[in-house]
Protein backbone atom coordinates (compact mmCIF):
# COMPACT_ATOMS: atom_id res chain seq x y z
CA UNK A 1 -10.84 9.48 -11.83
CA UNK A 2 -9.71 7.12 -14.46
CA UNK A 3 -7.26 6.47 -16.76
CA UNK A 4 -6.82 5.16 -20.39
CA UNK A 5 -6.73 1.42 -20.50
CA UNK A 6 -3.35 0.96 -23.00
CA UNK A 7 -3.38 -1.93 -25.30
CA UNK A 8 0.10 -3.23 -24.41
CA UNK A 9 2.82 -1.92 -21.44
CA UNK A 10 4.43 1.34 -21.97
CA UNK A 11 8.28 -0.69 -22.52
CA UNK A 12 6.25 -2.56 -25.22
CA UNK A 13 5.46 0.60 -27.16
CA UNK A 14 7.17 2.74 -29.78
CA UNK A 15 7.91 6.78 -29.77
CA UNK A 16 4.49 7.54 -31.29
CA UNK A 17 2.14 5.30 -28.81
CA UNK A 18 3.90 6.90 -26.04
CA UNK A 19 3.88 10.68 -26.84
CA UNK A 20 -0.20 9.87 -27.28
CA UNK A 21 -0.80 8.20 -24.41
CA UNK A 22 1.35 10.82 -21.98
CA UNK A 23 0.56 13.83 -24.47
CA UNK A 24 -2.22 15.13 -21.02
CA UNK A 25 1.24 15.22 -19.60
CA UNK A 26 2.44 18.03 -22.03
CA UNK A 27 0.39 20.60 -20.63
CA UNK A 28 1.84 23.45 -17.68
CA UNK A 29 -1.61 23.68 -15.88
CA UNK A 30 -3.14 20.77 -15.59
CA UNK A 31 -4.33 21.18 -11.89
CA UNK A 32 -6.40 23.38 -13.54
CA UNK A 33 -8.65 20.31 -14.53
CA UNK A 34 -8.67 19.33 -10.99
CA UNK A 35 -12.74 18.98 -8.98
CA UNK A 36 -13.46 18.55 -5.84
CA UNK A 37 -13.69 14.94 -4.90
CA UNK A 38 -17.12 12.69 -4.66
CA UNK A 39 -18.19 11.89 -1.58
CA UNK A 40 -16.81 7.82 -2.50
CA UNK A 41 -13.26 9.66 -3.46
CA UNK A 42 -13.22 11.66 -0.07
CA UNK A 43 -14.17 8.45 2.01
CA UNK A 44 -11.43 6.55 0.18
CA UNK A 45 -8.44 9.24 0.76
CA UNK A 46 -9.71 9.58 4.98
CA UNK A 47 -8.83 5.70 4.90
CA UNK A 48 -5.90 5.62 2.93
CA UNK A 49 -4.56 8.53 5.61
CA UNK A 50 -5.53 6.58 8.03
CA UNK A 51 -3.72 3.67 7.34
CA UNK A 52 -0.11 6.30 7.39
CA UNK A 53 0.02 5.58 11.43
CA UNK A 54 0.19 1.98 12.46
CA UNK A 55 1.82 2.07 15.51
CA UNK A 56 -0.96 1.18 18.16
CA UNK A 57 0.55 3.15 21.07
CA UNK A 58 1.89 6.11 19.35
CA UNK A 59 5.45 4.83 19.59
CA UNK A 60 8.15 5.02 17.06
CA UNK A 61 8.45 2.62 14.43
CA UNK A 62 11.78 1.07 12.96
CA UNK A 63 11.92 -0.91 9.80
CA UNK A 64 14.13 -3.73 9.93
CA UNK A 65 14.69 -6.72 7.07
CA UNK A 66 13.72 -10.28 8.30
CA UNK A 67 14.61 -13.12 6.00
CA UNK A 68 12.42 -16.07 6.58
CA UNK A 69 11.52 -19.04 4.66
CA UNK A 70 9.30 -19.11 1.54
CA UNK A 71 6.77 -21.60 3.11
CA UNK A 72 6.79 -19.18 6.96
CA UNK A 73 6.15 -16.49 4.58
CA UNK A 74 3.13 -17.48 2.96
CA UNK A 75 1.77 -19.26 6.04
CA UNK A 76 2.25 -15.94 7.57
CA UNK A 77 0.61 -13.96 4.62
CA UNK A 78 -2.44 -16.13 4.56
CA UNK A 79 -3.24 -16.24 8.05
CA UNK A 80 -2.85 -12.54 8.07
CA UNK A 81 -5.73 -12.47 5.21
CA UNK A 82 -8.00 -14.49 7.32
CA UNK A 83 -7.70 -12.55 10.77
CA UNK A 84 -7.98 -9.52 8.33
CA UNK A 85 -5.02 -7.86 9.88
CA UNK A 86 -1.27 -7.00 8.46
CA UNK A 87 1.37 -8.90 8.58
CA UNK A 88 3.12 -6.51 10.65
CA UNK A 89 0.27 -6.63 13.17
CA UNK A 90 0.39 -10.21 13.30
CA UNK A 91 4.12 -10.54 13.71
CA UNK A 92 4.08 -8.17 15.84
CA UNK A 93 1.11 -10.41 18.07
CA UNK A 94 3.35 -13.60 17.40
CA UNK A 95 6.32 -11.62 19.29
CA UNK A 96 4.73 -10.25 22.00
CA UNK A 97 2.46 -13.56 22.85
CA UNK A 98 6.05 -14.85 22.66
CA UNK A 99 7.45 -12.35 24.96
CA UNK A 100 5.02 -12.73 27.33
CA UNK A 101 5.13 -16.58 27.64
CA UNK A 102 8.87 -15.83 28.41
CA UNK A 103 7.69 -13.19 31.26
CA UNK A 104 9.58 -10.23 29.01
CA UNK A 105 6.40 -8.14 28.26
């Protein structure tokens, strides 16, 4: 399913250019226009559900804020892209390889 490419951002246009872009919006049924998806579509949506559970164990997961510096950050990021993982899978390897060498884990 695709949408409209606009010509400029929506904060960039006036009252008219927005009502006819997000006039599709005006109507009460519009699942009505809803199909069944491809066989690509339904392949996409199974992975993007899959990706809801990270936890490898089936243990709870907390969210906590880290601040680290710019440079850790993007060291982190692009050695994440490279093993093809997260970056909460590979701080989470970092801190158990850590715990481990300590005898915690």
């Amino acid at each position: 399913m695709s949408r409209k490419s606009t010509a400029k951002p929506y904060w960039e246009m006036s009252t008219e250019d927005l009502r006819e872009v997000t006039k599709e919006f005006d109507q009460e049924f519009a699942a009505d226009k809803a199909k069944e998806l491809t066989p690509a579509m339904k392949a996409r949506w199974e992975r993007a559900k899959a990706k809801a559970g990270r936890a490898e164990n089936g243990s709870d997961l907390d969210t906590i804020a880290v601040h680290l510096e710019k440079k850790l950050l993007d060291q982190c990021i692009a050695l994440a892209k490279k093993k093809r993982i997260s970056r909460d899978a590979l701080i989470t390897r970092g801190l158990k390889a850590l715990l481990a060498a300590e005898g915690e884990f």
